[in-house]
PDB file of N, CA and C in Angstrom:
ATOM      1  N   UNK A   1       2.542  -8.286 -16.891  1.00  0.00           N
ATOM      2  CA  UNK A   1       1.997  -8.112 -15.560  1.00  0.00           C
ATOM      3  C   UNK A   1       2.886  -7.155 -14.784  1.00  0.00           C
ATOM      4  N   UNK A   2       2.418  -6.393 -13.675  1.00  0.00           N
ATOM      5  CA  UNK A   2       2.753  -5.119 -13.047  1.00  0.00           C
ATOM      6  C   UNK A   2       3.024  -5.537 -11.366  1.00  0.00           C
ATOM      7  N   UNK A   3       3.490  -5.572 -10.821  1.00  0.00           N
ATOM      8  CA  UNK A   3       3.807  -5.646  -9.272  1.00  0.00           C
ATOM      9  C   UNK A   3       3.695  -4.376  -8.828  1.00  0.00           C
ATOM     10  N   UNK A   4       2.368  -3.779  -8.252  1.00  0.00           N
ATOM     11  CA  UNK A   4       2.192  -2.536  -7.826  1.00  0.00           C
ATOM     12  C   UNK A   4       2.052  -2.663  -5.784  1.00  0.00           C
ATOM     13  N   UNK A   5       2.934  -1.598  -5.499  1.00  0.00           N
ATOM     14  CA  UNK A   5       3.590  -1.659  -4.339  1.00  0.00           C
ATOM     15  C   UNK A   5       3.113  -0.547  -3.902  1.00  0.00           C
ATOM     16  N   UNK A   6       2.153  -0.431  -2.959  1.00  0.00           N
ATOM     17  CA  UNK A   6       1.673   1.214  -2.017  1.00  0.00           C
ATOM     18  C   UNK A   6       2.084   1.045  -0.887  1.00  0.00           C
ATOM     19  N   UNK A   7       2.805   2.413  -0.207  1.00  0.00           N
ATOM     20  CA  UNK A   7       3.411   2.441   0.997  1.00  0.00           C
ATOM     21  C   UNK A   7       2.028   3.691   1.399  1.00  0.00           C
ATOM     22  N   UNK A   8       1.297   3.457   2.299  1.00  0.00           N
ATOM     23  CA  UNK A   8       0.434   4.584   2.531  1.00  0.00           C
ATOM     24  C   UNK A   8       0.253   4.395   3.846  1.00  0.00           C
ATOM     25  N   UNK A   9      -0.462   5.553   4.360  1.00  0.00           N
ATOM     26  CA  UNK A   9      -1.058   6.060   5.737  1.00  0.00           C
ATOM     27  C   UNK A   9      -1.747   4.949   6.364  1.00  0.00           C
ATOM     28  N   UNK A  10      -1.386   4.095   7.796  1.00  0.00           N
ATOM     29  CA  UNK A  10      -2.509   3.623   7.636  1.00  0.00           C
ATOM     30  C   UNK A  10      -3.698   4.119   8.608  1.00  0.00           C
ATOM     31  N   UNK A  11      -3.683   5.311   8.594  1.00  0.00           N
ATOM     32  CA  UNK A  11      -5.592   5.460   8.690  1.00  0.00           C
ATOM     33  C   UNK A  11      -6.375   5.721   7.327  1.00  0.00           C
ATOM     34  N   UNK A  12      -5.528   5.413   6.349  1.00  0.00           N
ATOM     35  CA  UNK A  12      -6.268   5.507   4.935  1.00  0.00           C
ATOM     36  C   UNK A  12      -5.936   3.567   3.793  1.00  0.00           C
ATOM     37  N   UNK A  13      -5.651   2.871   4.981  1.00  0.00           N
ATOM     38  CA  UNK A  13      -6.258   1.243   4.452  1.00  0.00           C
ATOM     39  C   UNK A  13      -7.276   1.277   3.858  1.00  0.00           C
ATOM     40  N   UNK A  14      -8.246   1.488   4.969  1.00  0.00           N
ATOM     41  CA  UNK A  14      -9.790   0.789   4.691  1.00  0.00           C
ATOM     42  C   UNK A  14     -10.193   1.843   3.073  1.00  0.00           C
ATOM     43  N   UNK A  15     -10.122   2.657   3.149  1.00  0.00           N
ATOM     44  CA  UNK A  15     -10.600   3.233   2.042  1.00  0.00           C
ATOM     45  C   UNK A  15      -9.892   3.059   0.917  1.00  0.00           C
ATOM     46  N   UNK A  16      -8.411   2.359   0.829  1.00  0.00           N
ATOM     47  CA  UNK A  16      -7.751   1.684  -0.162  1.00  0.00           C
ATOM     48  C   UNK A  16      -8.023   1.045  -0.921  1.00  0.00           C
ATOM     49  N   UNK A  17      -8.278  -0.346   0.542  1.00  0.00           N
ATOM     50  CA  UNK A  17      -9.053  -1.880   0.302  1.00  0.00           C
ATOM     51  C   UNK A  17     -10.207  -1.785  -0.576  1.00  0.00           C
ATOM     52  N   UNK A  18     -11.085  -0.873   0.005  1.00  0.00           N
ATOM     53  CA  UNK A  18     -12.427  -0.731  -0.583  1.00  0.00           C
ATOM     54  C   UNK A  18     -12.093  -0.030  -2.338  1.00  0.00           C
ATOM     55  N   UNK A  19     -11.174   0.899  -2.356  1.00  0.00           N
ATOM     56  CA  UNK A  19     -11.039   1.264  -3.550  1.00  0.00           C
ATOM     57  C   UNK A  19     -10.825   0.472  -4.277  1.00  0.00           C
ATOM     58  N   UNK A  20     -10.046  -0.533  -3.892  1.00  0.00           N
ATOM     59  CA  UNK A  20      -8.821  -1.540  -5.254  1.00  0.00           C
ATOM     60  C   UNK A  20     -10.809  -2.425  -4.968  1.00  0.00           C
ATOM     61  N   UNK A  21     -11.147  -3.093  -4.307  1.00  0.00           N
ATOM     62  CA  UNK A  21     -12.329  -3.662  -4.818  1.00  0.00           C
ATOM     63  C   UNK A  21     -13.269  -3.567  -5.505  1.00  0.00           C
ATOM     64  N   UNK A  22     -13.529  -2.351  -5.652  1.00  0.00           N
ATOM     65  CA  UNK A  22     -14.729  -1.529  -6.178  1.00  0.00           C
ATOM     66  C   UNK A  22     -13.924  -1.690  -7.892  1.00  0.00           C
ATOM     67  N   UNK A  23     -12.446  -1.357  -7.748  1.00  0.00           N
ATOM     68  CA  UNK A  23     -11.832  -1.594  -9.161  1.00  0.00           C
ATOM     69  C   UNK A  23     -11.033  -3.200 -10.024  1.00  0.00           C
ATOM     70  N   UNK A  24     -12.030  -3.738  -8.956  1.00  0.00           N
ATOM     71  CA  UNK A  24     -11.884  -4.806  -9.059  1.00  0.00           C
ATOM     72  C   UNK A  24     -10.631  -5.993  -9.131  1.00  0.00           C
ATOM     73  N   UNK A  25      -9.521  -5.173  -8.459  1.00  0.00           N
ATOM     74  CA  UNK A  25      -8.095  -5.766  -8.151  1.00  0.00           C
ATOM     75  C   UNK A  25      -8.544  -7.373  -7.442  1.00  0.00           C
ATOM     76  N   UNK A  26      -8.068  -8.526  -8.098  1.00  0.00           N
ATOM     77  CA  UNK A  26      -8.100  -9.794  -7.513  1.00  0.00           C
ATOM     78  C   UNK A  26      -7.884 -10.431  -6.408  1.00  0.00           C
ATOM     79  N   UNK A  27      -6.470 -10.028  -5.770  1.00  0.00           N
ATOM     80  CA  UNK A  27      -6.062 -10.135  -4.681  1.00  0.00           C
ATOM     81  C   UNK A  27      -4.975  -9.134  -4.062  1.00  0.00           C
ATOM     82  N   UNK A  28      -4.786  -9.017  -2.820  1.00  0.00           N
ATOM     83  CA  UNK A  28      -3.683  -8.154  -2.520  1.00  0.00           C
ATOM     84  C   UNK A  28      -3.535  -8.509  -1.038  1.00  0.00           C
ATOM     85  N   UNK A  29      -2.175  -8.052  -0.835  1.00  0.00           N
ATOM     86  CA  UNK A  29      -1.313  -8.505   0.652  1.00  0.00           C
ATOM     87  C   UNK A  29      -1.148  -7.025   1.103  1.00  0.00           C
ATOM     88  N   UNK A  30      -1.611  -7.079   2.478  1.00  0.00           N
ATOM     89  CA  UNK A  30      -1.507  -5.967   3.224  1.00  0.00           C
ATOM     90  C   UNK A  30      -0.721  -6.170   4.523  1.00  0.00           C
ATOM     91  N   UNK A  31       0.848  -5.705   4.452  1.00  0.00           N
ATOM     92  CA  UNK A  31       1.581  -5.695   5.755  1.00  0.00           C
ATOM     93  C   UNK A  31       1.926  -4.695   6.689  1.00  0.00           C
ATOM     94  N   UNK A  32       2.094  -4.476   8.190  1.00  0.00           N
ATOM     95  CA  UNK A  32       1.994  -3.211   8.930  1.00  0.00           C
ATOM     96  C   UNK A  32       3.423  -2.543   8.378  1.00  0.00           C
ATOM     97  N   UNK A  33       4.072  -1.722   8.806  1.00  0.00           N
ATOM     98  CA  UNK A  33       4.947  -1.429   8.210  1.00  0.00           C
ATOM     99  C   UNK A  33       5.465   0.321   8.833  1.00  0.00           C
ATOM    100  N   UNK A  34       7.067   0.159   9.257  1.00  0.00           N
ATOM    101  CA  UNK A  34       7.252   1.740   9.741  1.00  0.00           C
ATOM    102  C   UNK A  34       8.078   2.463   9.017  1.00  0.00           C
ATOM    103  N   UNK A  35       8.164   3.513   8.619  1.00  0.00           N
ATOM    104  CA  UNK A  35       9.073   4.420   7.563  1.00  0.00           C
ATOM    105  C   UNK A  35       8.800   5.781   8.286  1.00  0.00           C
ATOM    106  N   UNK A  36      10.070   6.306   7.287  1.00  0.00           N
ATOM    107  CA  UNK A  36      10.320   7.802   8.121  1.00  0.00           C
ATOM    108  C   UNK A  36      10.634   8.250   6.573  1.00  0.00           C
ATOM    109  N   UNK A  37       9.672   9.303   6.229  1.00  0.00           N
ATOM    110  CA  UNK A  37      10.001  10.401   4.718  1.00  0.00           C
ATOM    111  C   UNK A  37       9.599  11.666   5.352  1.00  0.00           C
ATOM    112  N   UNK A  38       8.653  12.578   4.362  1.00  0.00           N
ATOM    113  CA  UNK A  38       8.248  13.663   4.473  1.00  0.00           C
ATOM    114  C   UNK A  38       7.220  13.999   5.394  1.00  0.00           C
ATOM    115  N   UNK A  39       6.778  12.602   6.053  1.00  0.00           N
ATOM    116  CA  UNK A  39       5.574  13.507   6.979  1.00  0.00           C
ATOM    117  C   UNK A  39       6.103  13.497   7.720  1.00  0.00           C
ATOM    118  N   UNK A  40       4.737  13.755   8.831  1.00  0.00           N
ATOM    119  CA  UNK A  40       5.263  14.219  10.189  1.00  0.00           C
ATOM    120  C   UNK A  40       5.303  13.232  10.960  1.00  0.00           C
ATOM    121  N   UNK A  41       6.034  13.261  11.775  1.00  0.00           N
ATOM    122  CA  UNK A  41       5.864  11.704  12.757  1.00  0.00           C
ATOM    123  C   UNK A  41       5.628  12.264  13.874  1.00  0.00           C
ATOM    124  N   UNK A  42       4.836  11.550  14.782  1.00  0.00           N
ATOM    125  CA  UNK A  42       3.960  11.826  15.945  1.00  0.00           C
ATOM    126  C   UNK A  42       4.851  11.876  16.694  1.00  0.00           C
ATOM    127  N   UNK A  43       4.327  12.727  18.203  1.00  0.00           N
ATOM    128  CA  UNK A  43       4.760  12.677  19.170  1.00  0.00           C
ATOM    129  C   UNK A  43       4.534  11.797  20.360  1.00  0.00           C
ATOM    130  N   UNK A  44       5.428  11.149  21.257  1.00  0.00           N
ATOM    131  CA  UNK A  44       4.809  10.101  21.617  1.00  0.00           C
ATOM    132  C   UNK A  44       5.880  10.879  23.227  1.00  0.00           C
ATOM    133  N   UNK A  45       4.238  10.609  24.170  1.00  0.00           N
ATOM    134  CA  UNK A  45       4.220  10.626  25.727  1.00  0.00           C
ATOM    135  C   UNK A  45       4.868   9.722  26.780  1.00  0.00           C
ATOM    136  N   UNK A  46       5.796   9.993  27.364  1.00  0.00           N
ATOM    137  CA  UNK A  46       6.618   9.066  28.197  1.00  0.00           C
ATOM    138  C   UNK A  46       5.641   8.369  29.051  1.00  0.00           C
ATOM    139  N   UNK A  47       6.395   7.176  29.893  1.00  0.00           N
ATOM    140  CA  UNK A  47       5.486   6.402  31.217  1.00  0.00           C
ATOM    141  C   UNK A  47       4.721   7.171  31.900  1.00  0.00           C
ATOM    142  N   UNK A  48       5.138   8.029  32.289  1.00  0.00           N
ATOM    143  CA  UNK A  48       4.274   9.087  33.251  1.00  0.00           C
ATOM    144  C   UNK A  48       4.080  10.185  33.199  1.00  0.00           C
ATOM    145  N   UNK A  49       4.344  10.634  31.588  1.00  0.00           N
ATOM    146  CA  UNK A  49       3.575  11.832  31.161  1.00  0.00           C
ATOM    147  C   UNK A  49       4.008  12.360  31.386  1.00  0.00           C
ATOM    148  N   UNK A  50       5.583  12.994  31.823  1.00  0.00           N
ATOM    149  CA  UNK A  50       6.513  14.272  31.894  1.00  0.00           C
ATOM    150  C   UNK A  50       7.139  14.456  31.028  1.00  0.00           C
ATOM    151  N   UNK A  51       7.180  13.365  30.046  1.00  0.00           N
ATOM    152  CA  UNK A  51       8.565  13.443  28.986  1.00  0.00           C
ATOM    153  C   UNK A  51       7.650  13.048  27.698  1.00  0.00           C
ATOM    154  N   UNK A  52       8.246  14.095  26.638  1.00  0.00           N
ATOM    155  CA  UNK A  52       7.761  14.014  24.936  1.00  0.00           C
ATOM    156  C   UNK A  52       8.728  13.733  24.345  1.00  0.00           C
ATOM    157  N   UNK A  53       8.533  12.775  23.204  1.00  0.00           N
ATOM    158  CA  UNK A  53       9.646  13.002  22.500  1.00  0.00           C
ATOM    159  C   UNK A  53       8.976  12.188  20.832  1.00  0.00           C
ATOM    160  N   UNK A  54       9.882  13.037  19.579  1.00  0.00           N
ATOM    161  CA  UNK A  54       9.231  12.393  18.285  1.00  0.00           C
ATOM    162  C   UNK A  54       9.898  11.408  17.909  1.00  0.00           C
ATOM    163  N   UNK A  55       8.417  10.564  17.230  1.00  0.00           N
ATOM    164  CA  UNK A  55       8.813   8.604  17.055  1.00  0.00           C
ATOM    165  C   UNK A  55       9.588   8.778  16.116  1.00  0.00           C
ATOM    166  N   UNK A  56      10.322   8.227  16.193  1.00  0.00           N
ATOM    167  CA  UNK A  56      11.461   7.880  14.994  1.00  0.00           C
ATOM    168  C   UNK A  56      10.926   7.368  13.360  1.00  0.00           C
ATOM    169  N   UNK A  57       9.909   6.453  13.695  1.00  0.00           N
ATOM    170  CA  UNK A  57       8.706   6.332  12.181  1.00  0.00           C
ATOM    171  C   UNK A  57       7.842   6.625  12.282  1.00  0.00           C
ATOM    172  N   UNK A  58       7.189   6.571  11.238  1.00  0.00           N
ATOM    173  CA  UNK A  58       5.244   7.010  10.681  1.00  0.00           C
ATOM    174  C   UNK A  58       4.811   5.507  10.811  1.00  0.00           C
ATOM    175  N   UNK A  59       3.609   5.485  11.975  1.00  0.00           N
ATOM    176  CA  UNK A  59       2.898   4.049  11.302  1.00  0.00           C
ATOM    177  C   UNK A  59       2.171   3.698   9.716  1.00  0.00           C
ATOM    178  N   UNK A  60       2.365   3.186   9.158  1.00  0.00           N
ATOM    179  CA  UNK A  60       2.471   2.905   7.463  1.00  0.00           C
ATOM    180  C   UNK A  60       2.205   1.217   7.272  1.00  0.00           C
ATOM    181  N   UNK A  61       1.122   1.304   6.461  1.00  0.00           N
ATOM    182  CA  UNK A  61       0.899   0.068   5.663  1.00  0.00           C
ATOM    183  C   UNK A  61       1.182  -0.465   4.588  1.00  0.00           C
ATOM    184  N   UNK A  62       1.985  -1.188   4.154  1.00  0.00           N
ATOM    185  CA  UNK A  62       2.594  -1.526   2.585  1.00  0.00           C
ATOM    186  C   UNK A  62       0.943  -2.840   1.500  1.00  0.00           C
ATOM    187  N   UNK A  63       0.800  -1.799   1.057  1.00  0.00           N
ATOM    188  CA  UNK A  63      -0.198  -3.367   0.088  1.00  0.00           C
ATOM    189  C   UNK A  63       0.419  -3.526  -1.056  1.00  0.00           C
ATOM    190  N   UNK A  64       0.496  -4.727  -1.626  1.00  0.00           N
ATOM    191  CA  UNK A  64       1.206  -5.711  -2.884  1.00  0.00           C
ATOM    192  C   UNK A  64      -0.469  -6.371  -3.447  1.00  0.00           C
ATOM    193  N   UNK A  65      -0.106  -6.007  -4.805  1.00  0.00           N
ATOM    194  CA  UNK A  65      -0.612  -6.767  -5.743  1.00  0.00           C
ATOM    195  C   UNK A  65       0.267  -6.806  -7.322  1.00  0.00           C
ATOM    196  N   UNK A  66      -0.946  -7.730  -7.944  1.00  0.00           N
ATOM    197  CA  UNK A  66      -0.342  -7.745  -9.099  1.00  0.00           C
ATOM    198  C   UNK A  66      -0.980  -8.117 -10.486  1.00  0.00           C
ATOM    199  N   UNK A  67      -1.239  -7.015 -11.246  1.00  0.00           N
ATOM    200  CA  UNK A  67      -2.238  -6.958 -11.782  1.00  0.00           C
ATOM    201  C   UNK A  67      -1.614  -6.754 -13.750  1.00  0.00           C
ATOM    202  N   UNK A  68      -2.777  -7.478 -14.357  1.00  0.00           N
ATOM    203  CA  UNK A  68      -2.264  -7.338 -16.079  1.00  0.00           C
ATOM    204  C   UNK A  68      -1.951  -5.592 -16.403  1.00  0.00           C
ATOM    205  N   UNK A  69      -1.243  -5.863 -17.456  1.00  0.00           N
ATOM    206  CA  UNK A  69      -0.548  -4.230 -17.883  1.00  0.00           C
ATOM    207  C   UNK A  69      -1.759  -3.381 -17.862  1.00  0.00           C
ATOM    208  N   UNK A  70      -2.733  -3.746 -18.734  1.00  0.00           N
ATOM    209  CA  UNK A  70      -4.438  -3.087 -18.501  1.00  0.00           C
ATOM    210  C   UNK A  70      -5.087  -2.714 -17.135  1.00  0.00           C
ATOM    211  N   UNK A  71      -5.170  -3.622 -16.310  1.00  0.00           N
ATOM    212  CA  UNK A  71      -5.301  -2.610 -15.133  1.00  0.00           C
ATOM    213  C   UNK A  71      -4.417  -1.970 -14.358  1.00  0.00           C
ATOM    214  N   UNK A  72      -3.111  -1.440 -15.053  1.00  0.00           N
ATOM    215  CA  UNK A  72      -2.013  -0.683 -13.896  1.00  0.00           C
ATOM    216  C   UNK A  72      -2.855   0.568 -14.047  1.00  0.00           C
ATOM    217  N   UNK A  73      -3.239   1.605 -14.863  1.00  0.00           N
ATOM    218  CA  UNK A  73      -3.828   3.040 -14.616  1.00  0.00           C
ATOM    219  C   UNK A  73      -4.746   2.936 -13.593  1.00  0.00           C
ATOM    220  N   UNK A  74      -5.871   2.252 -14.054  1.00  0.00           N
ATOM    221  CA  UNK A  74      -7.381   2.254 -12.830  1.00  0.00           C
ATOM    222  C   UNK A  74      -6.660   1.651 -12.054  1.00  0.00           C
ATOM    223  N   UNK A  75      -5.991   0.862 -11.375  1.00  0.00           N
ATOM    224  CA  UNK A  75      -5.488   0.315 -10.502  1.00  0.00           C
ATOM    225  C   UNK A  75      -4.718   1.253  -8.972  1.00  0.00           C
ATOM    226  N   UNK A  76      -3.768   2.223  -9.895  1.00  0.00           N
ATOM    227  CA  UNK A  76      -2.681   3.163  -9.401  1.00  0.00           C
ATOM    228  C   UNK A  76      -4.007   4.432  -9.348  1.00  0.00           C
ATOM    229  N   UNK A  77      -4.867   4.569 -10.234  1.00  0.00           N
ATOM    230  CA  UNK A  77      -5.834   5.886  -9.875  1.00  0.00           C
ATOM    231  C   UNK A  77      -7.083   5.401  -8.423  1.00  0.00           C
ATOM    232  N   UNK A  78      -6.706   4.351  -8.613  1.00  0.00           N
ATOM    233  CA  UNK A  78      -8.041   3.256  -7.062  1.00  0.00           C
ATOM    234  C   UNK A  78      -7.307   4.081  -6.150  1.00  0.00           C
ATOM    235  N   UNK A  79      -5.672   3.766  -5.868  1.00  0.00           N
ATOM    236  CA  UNK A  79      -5.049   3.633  -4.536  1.00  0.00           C
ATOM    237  C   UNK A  79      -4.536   5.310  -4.478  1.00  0.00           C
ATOM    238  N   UNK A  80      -4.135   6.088  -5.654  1.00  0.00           N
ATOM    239  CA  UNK A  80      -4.233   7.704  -5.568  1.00  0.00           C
ATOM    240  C   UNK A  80      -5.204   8.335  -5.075  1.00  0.00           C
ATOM    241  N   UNK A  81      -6.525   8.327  -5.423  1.00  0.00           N
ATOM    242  CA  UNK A  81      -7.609   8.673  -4.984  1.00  0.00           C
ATOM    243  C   UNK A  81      -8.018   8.200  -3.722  1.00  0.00           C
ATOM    244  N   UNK A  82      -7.711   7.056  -3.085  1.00  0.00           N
ATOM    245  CA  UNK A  82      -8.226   6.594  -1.650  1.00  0.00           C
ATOM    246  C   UNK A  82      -7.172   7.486  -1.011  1.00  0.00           C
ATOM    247  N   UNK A  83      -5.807   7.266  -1.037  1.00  0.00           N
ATOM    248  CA  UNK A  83      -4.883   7.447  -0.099  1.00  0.00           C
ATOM    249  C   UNK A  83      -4.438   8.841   0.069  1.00  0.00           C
ATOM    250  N   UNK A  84      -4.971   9.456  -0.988  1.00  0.00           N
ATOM    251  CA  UNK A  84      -4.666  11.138  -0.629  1.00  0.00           C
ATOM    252  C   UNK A  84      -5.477  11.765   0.179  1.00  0.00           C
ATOM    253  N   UNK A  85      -4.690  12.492   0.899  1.00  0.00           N
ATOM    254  CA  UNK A  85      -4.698  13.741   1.792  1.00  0.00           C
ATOM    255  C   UNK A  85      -4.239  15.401   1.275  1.00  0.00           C
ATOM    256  N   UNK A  86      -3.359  15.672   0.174  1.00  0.00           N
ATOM    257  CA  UNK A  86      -3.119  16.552   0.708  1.00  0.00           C
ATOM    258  C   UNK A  86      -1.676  16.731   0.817  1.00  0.00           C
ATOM    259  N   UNK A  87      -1.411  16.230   2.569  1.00  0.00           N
ATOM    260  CA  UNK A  87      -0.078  15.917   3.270  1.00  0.00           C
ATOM    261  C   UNK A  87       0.600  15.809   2.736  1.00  0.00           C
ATOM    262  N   UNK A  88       2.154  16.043   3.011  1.00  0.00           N
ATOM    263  CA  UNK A  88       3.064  14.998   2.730  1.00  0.00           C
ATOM    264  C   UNK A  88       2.897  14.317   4.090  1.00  0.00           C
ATOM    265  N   UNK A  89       3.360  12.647   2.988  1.00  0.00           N
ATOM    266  CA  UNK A  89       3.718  11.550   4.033  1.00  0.00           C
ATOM    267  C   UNK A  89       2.597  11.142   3.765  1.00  0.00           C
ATOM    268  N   UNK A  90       1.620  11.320   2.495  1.00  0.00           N
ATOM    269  CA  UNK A  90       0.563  10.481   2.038  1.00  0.00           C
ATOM    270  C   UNK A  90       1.066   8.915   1.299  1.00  0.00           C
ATOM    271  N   UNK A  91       2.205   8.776   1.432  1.00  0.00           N
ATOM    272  CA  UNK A  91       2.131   7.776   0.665  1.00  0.00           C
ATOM    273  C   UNK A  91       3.480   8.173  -0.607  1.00  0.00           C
ATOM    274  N   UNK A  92       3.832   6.559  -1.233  1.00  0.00           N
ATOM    275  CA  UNK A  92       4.302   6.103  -2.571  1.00  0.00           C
ATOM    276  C   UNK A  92       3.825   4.825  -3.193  1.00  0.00           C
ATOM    277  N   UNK A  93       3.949   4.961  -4.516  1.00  0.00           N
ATOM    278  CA  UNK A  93       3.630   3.711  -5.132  1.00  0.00           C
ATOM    279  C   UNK A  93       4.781   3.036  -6.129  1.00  0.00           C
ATOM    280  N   UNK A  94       4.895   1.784  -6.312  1.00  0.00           N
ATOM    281  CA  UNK A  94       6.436   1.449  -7.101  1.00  0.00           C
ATOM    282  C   UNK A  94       5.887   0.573  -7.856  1.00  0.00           C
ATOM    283  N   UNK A  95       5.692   0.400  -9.244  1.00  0.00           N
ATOM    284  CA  UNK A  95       5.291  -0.457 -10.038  1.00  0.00           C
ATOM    285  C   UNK A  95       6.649  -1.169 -10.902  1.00  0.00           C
ATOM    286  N   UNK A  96       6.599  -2.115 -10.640  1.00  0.00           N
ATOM    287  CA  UNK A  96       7.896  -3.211 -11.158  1.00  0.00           C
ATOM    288  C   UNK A  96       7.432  -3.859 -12.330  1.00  0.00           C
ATOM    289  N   UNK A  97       8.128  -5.003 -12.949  1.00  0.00           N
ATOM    290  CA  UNK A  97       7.771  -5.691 -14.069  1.00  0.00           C
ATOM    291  C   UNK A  97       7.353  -7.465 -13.092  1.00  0.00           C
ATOM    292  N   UNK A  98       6.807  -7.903 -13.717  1.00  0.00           N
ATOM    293  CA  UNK A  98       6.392  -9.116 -13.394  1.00  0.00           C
ATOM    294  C   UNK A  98       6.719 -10.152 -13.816  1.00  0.00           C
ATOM    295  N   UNK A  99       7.558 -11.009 -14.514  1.00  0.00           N
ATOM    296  CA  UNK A  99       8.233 -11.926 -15.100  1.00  0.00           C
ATOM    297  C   UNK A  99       7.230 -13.402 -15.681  1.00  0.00           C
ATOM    298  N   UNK A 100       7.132 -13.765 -14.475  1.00  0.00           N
ATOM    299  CA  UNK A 100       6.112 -14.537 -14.305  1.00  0.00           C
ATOM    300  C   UNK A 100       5.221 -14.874 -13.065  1.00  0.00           C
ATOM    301  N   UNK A 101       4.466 -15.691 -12.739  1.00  0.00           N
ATOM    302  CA  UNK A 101       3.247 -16.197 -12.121  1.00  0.00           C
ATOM    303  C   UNK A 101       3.124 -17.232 -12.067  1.00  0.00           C
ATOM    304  N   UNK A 102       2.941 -17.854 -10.541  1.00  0.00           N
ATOM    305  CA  UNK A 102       2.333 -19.328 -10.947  1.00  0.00           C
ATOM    306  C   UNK A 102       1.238 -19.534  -9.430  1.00  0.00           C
ATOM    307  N   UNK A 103       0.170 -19.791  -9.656  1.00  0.00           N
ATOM    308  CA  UNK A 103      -0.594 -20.356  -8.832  1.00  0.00           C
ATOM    309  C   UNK A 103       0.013 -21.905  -8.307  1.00  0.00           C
ATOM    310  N   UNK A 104       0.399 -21.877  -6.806  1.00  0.00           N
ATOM    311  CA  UNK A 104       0.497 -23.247  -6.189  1.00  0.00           C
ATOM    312  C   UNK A 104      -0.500 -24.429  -6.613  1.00  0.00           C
ATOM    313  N   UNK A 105      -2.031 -23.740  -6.078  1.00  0.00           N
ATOM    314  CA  UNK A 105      -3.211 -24.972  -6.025  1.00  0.00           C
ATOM    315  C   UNK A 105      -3.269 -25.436  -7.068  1.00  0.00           C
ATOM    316  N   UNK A 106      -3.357 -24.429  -8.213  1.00  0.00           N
ATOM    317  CA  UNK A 106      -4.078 -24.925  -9.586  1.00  0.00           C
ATOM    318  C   UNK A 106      -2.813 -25.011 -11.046  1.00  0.00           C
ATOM    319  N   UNK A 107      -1.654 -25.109 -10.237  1.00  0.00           N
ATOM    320  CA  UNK A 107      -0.157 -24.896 -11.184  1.00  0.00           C
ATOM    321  C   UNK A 107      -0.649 -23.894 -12.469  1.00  0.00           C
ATOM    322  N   UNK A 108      -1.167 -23.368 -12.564  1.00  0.00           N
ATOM    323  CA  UNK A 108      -1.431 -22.134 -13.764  1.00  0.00           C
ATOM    324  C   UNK A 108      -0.498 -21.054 -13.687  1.00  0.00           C
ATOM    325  N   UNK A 109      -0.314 -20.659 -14.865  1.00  0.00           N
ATOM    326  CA  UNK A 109       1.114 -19.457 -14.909  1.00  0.00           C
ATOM    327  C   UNK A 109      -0.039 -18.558 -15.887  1.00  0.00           C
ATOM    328  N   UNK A 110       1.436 -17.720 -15.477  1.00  0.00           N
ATOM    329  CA  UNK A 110       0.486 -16.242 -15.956  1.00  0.00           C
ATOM    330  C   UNK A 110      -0.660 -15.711 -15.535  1.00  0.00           C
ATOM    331  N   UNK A 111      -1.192 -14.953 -16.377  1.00  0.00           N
ATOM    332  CA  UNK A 111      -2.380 -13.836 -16.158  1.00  0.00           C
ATOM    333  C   UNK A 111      -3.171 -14.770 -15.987  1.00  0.00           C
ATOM    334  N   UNK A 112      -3.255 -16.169 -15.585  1.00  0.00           N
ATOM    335  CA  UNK A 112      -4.440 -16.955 -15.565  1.00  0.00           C
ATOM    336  C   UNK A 112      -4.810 -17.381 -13.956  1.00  0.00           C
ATOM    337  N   UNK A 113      -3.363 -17.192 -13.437  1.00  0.00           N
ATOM    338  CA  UNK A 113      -2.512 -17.024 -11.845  1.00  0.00           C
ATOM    339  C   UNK A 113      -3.135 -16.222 -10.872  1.00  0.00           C
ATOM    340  N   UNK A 114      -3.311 -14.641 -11.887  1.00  0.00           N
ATOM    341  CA  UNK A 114      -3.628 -13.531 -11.068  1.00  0.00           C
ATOM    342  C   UNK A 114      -5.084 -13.986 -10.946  1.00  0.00           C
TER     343      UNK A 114
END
């Protein structure tokens, strides 16, 4: 099993979400999230509009799942294809190893978990 980790745009969630579903990913955790890489980070307007200055992060959404070795390609090609732009500051993805699994409700381990 694969622990696949996307740091992406978030005005490109919804078309994520919808991707990993359509590819039929089981479950996944979506947290807000701020980072500073290669894009651009916005400019943001003082109290009363005399003063500019650039945000220190990119607003950014992190989603977690975790999926059998078989779906890491379609999985990582769902969230490539939704989340590109183009840009930099589209995004990274970090795929880890998975050790094990255990469902709380139904105590099941492993790929039976996911």
């Amino acid at each position: 099993m694969k622990r696949i980790e996307a740091v992406i745009r978030s005005d490109r969630l919804n078309n994520v979400v919808t991707a990993l579903k359509e590819a039929n990913v089981g479950g996944l955790t979506v947290t807000q999230s701020r980072g500073r890489g290669a894009g651009e980070r916005p400019m943001i307007v003082g109290g009363r509009g005399t003063t500019q200055y650039m945000a220190d992060f990119n607003p950014l959404n992190t989603i977690i799942t975790v999926v059998d070795d078989s779906k890491v390609d379609s999985t990582v090609s769902a969230i490539t294809d939704a989340a590109h732009t183009g840009v930099k500051g589209d995004g990274k993805i970090f795929i880890t190893n998975v050790e094990e699994t255990i469902d709380i409700a139904t105590k099941e381990k492993g790929s039976k978990s996911i």
